[in-house]
N, C-alpha and C. Protein backbone atom coordinates (compact mmCIF):
# COMPACT_ATOMS: atom_id res chain seq x y z
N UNK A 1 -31.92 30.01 -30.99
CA UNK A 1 -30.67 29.35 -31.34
C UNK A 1 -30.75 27.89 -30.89
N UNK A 2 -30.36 27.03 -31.95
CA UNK A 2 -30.34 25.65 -31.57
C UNK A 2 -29.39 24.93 -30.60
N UNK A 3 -29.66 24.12 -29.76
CA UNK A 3 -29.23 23.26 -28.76
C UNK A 3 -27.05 23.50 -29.73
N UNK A 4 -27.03 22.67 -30.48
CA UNK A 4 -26.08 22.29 -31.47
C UNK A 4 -25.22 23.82 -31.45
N UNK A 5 -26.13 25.04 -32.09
CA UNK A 5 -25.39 25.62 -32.70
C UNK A 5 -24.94 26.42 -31.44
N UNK A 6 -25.54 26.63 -30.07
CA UNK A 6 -24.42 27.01 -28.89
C UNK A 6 -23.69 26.17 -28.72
N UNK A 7 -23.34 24.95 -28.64
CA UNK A 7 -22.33 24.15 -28.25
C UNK A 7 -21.21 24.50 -29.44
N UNK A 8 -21.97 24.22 -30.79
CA UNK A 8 -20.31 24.64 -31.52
C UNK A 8 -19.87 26.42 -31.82
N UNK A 9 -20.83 27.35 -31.16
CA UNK A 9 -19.91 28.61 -30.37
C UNK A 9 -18.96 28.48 -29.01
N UNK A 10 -19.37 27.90 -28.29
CA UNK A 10 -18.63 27.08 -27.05
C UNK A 10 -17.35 27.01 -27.09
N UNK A 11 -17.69 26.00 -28.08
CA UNK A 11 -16.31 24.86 -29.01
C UNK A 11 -15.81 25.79 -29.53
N UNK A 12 -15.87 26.71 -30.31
CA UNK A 12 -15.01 27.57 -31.17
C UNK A 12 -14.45 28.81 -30.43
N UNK A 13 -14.73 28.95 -29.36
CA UNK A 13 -14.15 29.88 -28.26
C UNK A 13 -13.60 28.91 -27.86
N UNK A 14 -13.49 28.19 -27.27
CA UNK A 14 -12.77 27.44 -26.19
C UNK A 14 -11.42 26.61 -26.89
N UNK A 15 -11.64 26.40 -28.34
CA UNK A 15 -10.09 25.76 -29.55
C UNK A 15 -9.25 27.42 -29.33
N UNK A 16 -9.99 28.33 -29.82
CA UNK A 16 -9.23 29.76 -29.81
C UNK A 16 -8.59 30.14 -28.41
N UNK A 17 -9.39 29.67 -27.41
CA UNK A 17 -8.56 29.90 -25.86
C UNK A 17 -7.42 29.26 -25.59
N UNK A 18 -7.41 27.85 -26.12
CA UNK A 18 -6.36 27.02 -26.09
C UNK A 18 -5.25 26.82 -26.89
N UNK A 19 -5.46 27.44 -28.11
CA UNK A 19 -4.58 27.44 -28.96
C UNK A 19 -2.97 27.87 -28.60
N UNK A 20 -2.34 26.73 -28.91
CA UNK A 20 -0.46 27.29 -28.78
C UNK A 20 -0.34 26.61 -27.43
N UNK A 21 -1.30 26.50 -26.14
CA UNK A 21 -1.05 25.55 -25.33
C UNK A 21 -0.52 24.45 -24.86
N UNK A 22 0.44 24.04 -24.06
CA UNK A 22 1.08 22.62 -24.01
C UNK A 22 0.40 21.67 -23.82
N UNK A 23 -1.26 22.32 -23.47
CA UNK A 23 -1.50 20.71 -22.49
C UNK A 23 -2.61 20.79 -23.61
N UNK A 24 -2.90 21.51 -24.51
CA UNK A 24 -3.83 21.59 -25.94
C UNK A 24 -3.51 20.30 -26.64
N UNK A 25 -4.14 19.02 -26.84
CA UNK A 25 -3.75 18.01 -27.81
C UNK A 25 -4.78 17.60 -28.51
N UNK A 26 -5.35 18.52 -29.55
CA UNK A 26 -6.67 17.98 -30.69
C UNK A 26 -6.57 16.72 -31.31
N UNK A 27 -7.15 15.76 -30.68
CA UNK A 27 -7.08 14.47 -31.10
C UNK A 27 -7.52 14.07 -32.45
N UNK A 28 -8.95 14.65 -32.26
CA UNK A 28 -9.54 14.60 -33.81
C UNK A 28 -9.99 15.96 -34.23
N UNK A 29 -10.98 15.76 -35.19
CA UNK A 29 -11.36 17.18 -35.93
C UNK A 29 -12.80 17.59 -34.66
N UNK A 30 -13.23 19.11 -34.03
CA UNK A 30 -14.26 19.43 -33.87
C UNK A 30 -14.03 18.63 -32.79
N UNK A 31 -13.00 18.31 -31.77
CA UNK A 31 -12.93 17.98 -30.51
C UNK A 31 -13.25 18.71 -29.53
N UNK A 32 -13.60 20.08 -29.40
CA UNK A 32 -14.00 20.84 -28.53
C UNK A 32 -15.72 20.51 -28.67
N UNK A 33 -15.97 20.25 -29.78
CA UNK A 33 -17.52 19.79 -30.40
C UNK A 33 -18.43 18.51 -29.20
N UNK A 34 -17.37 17.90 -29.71
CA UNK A 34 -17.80 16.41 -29.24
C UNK A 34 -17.40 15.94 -27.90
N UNK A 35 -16.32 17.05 -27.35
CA UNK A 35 -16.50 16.90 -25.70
C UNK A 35 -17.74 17.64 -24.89
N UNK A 36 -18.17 18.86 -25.59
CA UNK A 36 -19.60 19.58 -24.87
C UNK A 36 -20.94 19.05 -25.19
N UNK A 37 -20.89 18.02 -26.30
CA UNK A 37 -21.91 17.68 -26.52
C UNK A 37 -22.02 16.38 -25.77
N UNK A 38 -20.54 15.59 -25.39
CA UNK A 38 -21.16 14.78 -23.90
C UNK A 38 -21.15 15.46 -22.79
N UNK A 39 -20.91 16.75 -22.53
CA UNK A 39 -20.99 17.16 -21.09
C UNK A 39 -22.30 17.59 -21.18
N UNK A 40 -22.81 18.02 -22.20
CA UNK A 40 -24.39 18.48 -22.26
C UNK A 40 -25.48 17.36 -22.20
N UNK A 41 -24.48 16.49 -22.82
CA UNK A 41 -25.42 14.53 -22.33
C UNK A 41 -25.81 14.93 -20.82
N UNK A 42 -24.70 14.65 -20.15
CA UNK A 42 -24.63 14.44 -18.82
C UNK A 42 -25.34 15.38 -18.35
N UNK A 43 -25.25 16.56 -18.29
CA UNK A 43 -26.19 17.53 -17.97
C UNK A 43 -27.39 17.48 -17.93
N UNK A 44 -28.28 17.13 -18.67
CA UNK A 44 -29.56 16.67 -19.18
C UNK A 44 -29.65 15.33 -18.39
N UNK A 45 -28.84 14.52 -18.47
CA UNK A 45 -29.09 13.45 -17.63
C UNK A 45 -29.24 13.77 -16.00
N UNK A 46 -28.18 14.26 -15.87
CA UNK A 46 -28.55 14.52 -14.16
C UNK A 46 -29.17 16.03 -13.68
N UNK A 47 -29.25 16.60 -14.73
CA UNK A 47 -30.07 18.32 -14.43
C UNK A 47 -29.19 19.23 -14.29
N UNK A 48 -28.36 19.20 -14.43
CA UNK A 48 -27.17 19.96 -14.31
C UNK A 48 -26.74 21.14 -15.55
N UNK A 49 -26.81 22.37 -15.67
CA UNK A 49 -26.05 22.55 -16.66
C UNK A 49 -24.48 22.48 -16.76
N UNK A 50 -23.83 22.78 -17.72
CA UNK A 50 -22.95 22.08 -17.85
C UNK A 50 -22.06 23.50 -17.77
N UNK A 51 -20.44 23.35 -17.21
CA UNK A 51 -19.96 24.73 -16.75
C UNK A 51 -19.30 25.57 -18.45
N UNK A 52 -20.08 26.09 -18.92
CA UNK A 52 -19.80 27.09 -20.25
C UNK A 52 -18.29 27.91 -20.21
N UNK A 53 -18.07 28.51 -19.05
CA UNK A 53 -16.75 29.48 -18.76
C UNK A 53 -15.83 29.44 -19.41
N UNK A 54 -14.96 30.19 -19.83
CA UNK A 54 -13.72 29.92 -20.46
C UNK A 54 -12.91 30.12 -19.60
N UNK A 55 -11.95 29.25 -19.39
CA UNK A 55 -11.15 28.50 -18.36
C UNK A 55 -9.72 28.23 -19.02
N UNK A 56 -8.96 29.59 -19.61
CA UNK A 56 -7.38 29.30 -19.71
C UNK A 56 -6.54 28.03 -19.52
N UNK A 57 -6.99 27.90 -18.16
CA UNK A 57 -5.97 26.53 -17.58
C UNK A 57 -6.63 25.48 -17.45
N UNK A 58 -7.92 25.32 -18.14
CA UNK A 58 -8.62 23.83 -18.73
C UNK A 58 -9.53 23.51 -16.84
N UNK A 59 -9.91 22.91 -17.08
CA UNK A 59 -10.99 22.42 -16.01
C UNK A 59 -10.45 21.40 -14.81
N UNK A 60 -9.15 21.32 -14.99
CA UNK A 60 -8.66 20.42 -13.58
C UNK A 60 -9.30 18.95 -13.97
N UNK A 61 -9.88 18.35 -14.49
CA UNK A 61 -10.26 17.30 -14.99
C UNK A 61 -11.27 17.03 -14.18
N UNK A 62 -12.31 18.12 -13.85
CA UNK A 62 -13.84 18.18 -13.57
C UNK A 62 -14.94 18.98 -14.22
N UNK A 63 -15.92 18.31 -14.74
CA UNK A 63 -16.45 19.06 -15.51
C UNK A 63 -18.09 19.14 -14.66
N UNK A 64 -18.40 18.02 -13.96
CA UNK A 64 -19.72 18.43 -13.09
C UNK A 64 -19.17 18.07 -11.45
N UNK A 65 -20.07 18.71 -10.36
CA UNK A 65 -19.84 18.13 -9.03
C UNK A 65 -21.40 17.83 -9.20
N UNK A 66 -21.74 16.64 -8.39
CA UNK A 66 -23.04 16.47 -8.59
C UNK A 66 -23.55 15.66 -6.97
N UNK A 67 -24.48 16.00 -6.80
CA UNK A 67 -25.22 15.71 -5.32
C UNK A 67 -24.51 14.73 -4.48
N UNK A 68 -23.97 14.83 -3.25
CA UNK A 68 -23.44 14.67 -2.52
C UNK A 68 -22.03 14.55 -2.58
N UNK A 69 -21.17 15.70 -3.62
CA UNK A 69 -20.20 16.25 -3.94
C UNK A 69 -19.21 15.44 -4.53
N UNK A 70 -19.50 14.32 -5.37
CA UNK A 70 -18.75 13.86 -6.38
C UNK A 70 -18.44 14.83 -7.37
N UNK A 71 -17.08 14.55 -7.74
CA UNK A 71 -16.70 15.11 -9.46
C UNK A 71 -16.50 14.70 -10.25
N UNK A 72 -17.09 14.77 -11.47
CA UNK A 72 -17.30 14.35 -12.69
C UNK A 72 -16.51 14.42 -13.57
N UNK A 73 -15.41 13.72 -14.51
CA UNK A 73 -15.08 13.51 -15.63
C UNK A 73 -15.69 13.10 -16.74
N UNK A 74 -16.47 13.89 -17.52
CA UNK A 74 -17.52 13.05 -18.74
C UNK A 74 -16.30 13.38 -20.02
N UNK A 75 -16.25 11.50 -20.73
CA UNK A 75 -15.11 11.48 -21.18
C UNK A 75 -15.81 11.09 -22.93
N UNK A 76 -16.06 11.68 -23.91
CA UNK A 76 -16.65 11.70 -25.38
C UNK A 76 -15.70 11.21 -26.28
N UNK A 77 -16.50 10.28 -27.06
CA UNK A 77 -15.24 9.71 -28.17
C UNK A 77 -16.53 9.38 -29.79
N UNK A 78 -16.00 9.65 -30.51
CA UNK A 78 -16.78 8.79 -31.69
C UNK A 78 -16.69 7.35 -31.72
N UNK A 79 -15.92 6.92 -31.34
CA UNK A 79 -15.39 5.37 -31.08
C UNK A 79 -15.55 5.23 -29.82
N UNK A 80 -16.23 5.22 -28.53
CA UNK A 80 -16.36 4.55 -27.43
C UNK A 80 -16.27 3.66 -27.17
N UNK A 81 -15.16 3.01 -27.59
CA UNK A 81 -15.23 1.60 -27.24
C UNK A 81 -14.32 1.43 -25.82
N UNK A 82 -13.88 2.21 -25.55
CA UNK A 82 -13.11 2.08 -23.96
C UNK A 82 -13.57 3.73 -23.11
N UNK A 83 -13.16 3.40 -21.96
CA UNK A 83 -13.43 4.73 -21.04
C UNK A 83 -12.00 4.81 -20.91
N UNK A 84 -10.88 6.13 -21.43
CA UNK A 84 -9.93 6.37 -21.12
C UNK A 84 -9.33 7.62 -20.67
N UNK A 85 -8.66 7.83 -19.82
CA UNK A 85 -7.97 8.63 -18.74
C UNK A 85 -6.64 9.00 -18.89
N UNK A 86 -5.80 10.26 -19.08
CA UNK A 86 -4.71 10.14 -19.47
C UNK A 86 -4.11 9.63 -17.81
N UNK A 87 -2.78 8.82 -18.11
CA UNK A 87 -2.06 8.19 -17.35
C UNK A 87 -1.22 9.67 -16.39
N UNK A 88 -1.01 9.92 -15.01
CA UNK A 88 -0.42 10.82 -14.35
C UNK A 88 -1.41 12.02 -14.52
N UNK A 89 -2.84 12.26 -14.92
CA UNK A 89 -3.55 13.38 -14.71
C UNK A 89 -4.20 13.27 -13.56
N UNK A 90 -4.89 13.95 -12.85
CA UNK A 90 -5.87 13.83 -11.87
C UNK A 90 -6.88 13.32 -11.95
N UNK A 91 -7.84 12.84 -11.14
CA UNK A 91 -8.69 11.56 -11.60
C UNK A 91 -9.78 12.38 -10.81
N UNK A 92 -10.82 12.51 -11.01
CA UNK A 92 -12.24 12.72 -10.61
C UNK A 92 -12.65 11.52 -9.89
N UNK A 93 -13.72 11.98 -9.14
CA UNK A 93 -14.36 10.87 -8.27
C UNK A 93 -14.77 9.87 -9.11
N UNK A 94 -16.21 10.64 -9.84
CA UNK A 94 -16.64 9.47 -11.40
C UNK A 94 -16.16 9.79 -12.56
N UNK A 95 -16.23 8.62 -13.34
CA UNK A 95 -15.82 9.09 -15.04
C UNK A 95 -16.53 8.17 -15.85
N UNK A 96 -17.64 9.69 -16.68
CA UNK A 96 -18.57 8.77 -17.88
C UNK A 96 -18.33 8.68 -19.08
N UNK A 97 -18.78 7.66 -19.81
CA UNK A 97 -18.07 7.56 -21.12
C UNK A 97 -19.27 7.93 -22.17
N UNK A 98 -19.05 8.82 -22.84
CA UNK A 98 -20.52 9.14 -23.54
C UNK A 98 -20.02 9.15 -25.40
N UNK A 99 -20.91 8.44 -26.35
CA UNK A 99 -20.22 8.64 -27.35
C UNK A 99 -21.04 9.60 -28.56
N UNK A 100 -20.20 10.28 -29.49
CA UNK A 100 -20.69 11.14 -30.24
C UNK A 100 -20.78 10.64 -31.47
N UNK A 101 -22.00 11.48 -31.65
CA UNK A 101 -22.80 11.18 -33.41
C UNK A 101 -22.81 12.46 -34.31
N UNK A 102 -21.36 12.09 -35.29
CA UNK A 102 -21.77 13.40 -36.23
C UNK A 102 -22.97 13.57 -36.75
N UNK A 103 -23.43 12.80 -37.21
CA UNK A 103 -25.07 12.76 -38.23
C UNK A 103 -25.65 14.14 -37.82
N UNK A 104 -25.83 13.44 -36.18
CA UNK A 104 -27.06 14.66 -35.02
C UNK A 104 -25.93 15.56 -34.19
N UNK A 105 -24.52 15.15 -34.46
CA UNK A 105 -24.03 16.79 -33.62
C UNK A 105 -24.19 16.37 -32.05
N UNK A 106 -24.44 15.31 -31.27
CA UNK A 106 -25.00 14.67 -30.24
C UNK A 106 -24.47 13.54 -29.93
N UNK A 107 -24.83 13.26 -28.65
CA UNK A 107 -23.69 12.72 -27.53
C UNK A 107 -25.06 11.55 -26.64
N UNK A 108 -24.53 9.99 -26.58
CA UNK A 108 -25.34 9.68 -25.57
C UNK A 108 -24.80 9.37 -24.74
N UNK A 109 -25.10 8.28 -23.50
CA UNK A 109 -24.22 8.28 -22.16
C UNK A 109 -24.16 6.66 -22.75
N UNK A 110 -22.60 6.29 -22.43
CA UNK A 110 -22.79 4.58 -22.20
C UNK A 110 -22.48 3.95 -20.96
N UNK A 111 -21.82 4.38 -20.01
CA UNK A 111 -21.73 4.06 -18.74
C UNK A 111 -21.11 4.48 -17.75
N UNK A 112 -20.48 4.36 -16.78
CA UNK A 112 -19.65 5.20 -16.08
C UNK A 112 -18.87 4.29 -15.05
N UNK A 113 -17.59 4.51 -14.44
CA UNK A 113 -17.12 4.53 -13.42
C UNK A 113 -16.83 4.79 -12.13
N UNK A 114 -16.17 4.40 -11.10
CA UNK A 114 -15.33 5.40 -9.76
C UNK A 114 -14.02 5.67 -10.35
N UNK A 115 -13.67 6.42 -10.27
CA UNK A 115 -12.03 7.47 -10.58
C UNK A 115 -11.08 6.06 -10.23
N UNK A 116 -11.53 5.83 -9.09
CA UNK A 116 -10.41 4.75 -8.16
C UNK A 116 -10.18 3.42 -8.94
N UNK A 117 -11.90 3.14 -9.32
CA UNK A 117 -11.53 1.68 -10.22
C UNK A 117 -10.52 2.36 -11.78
N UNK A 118 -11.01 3.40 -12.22
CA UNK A 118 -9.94 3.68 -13.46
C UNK A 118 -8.47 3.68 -12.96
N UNK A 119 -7.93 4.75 -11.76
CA UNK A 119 -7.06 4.63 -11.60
C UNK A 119 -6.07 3.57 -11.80
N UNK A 120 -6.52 2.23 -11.52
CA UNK A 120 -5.99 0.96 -11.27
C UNK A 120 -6.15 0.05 -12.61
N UNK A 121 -6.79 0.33 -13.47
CA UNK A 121 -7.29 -0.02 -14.44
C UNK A 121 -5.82 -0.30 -15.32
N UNK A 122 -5.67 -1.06 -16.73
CA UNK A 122 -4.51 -0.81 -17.26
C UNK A 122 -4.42 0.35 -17.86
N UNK A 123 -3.17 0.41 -18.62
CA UNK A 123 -2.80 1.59 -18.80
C UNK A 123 -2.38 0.90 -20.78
N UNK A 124 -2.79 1.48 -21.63
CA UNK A 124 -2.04 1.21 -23.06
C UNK A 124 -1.88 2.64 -24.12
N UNK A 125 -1.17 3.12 -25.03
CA UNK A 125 -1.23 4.12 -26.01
C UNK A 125 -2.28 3.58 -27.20
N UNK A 126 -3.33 4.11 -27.00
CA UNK A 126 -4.41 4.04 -28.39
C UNK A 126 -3.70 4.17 -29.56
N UNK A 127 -2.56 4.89 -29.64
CA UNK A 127 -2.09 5.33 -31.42
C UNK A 127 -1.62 6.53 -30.93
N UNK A 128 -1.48 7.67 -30.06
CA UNK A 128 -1.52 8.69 -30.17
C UNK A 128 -0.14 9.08 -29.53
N UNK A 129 0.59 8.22 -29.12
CA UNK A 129 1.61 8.24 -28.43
C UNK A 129 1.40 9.09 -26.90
N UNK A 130 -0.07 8.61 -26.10
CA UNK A 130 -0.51 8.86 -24.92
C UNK A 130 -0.59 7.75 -24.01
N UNK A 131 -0.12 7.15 -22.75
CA UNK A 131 -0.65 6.19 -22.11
C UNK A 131 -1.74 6.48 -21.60
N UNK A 132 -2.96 5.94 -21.22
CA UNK A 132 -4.36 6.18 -20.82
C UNK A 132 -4.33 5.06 -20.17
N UNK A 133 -5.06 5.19 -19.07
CA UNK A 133 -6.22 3.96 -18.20
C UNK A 133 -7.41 3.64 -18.62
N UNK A 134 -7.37 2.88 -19.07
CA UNK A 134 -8.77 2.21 -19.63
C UNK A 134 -9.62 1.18 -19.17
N UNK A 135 -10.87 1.20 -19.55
CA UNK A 135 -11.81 0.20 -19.02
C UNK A 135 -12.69 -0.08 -20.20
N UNK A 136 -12.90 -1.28 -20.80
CA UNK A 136 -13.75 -1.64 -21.90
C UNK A 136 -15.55 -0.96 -21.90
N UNK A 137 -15.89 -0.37 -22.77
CA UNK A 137 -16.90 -0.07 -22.64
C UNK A 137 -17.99 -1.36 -21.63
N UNK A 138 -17.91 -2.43 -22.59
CA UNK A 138 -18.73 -3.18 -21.76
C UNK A 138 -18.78 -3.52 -20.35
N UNK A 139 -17.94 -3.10 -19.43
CA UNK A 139 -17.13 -3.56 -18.51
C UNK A 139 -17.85 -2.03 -17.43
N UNK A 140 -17.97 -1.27 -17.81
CA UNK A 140 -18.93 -0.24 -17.49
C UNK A 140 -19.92 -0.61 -16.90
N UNK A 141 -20.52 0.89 -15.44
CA UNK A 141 -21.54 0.46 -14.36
C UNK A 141 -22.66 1.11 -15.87
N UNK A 142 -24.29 0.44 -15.39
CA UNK A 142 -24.82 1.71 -16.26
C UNK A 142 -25.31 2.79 -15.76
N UNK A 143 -25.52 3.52 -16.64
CA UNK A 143 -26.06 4.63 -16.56
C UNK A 143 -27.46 4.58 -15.17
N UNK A 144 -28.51 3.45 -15.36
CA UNK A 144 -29.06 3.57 -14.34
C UNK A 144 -29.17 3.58 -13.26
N UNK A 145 -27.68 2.77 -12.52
CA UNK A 145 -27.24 2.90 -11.50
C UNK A 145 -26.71 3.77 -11.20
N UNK A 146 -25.99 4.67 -11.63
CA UNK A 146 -25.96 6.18 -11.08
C UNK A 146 -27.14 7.11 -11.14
N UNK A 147 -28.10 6.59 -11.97
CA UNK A 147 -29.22 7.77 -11.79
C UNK A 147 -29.95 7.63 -10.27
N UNK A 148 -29.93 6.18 -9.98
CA UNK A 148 -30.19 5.86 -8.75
C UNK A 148 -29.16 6.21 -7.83
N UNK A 149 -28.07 6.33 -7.81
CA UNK A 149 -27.24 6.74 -6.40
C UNK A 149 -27.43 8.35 -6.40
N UNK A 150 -27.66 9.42 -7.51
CA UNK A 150 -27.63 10.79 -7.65
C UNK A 150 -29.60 11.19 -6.93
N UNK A 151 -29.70 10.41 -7.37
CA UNK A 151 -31.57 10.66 -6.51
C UNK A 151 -31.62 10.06 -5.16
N UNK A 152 -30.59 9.57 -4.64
CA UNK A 152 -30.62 9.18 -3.03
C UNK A 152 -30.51 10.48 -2.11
């Protein structure tokens, strides 16, 4: 079975778990898709697999803990052009911004944060009638500097 086609069994258990939910908000199409295929980025990036479970009450807004007990928010968009956080949720230690490619079904990493700098970050509604904390993609640590603080 291909890399792809477990992630969109994943995804299609995990829309059916959530369904009718309050805190359920399908932004786009195949959003359960394109959030596991950046947590499976990240995974691969730092060795980690990525937590599969089906989880009723959603993940607390951690999806990896990773060496010397940070928690991870890996945050997937087709449009990455900002790293955003809903406004009044709980904030993870880090938060990566990874963006998805229908073509390949696949997710790369573009950079990441501390929870604390998002926290403080502004706050605007993309369109969706959500406030989020955001940080411009470019404005992002990279990726190699966390590969270096996770191998210390």
């Amino acid at each position: 079975m291909t890399h792809g086609r477990v992630i969109e069994q994943i995804a299609l258990r995990r829309e059916r778990l959530h369904e009718g939910h309050a805190s359920s908000r399908p932004l786009s199409p195949e959003y359960e898709n394109v959030g596991l295929a950046g947590e499976f980025a990240f995974g691969h990036f730092c060795g980690l697999m990525p937590d599969i479970g089906e989880r009723p009450d959603g993940d607390g807004g951690v999806d990896f803990v990773v060496p010397l007990l940070f928690t991870v928010d890996v945050k997937t968009a087709r449009k990455a052009f900002n790293l955003i956080h809903e406004q009044g949720k709980p904030f993870a230690d880090l938060f990566v911004l990874a963006e998805y490619f229908d073509g390949t079904r696949s997710a790369s990493l573009v950079g990441w944060e501390y929870g604390k700098r998002l926290a403080a970050a502004p706050v605007r509604d993309f369109g969706y009638g959500v406030l989020n904390h955001y940080i411009p993609r470019e404005e992002l640590r990279p990726m190699d500097e966390l590969a270096a603080r996770l191998r210390r």
